[in-house]
Protein backbone atom coordinates (compact mmCIF):
# COMPACT_ATOMS: atom_id res chain seq x y z
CA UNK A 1 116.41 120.94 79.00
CA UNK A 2 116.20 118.59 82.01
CA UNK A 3 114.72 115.06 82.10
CA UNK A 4 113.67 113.83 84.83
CA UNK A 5 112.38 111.16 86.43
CA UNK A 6 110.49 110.73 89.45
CA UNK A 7 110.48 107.71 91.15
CA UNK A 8 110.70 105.67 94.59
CA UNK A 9 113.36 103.52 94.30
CA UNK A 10 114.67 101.76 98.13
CA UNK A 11 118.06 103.43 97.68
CA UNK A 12 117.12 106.41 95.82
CA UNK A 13 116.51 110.06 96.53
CA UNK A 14 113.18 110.40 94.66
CA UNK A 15 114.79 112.41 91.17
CA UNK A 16 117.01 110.76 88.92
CA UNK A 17 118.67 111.33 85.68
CA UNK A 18 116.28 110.19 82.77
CA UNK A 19 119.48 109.33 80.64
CA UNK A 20 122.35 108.32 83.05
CA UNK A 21 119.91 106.96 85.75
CA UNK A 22 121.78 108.76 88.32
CA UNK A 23 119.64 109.54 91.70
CA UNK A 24 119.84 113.69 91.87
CA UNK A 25 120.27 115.45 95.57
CA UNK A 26 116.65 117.73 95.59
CA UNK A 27 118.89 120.49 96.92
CA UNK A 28 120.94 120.36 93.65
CA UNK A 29 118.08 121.29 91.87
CA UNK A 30 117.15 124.37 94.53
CA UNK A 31 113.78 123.49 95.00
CA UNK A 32 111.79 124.44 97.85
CA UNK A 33 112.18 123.54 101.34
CA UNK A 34 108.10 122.24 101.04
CA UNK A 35 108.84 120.51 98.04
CA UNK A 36 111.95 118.97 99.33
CA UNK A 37 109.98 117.63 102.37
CA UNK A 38 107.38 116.09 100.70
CA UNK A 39 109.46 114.04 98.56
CA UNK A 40 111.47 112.84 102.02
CA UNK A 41 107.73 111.93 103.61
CA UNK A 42 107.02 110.08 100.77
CA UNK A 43 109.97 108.26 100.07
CA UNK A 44 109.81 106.98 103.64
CA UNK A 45 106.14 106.12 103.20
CA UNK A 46 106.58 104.37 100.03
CA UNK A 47 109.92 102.55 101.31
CA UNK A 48 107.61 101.23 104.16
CA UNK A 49 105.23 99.93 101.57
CA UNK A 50 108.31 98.00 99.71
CA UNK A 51 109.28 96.77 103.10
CA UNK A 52 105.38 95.21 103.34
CA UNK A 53 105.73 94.10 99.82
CA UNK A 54 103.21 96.10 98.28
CA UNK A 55 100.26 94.17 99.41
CA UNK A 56 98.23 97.29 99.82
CA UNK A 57 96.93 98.40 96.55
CA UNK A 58 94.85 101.30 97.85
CA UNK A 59 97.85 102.58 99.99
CA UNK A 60 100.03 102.18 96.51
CA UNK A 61 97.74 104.00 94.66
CA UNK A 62 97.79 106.88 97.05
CA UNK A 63 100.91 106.68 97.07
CA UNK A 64 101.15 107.45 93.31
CA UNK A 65 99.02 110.10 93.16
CA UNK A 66 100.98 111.42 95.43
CA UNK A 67 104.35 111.36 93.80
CA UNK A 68 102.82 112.56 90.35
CA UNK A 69 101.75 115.68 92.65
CA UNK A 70 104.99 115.94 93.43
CA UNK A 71 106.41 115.71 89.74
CA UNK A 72 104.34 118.23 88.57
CA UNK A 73 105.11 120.62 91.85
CA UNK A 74 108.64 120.04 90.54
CA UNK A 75 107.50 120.81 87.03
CA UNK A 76 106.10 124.10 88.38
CA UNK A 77 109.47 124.93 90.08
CA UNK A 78 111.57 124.16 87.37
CA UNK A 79 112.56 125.86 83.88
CA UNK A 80 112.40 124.03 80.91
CA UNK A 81 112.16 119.95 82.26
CA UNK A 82 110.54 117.47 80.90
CA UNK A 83 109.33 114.95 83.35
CA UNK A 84 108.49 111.16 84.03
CA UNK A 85 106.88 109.10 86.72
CA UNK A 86 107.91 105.88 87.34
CA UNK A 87 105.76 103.80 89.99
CA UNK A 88 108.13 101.43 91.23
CA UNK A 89 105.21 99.09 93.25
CA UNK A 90 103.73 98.39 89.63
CA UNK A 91 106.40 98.94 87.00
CA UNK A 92 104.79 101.58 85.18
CA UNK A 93 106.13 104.81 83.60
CA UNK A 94 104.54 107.73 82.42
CA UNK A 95 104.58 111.16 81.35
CA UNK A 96 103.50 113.91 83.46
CA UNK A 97 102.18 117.09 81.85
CA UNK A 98 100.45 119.84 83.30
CA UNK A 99 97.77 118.17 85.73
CA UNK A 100 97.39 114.58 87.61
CA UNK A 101 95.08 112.29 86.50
């Protein structure tokens, strides 16, 4: 089993290693070309919050939703992974399951 964690770190590539905390390449994990490309757009767009220093709380929270979407499209693509989300604007961590709250 796989765990994962999904997050938007400034120097990260959106998937890391839940145990060794290492930043996984998307491509290493063969996920789709759609999937792949929405994690890029919202990297950027969350890296461009970071760089505003996350003064826009309704932009962050999109911005979450967002990336838990993408956790559980990567949940979808992948066999047997477990899965976190971490939102790096307010230092929170959390499970994701089978839908987006």
């Amino acid at each position: 089993m796989k765990y994962l964690v999904i997050d938007a770190m400034f120097s990260g590539t959106g998937i890391r290693d839940y145990y060794d905390g290492n930043y996984i390449e998307p491509e290493n994990l063969h996920l789709s070309d759609m999937t792949i490309d929405k994690i890029r757009d919202w990297l950027s767009r969350y890296i461009s919050e970071h760089h505003k220093g996350y003064i826009n709380n309704e932009a962050i929270s999109q911005l979450d939703r967002e990336g838990k979407e993408i956790a559980l499209k990567i949940k979808s693509e992948l066999v047997d992974v477990k899965i976190h989300y971490y939102s790096d604007a307010r230092m929170t961590k959390e499970i994701i399951s089978s839908k987006v709250e």
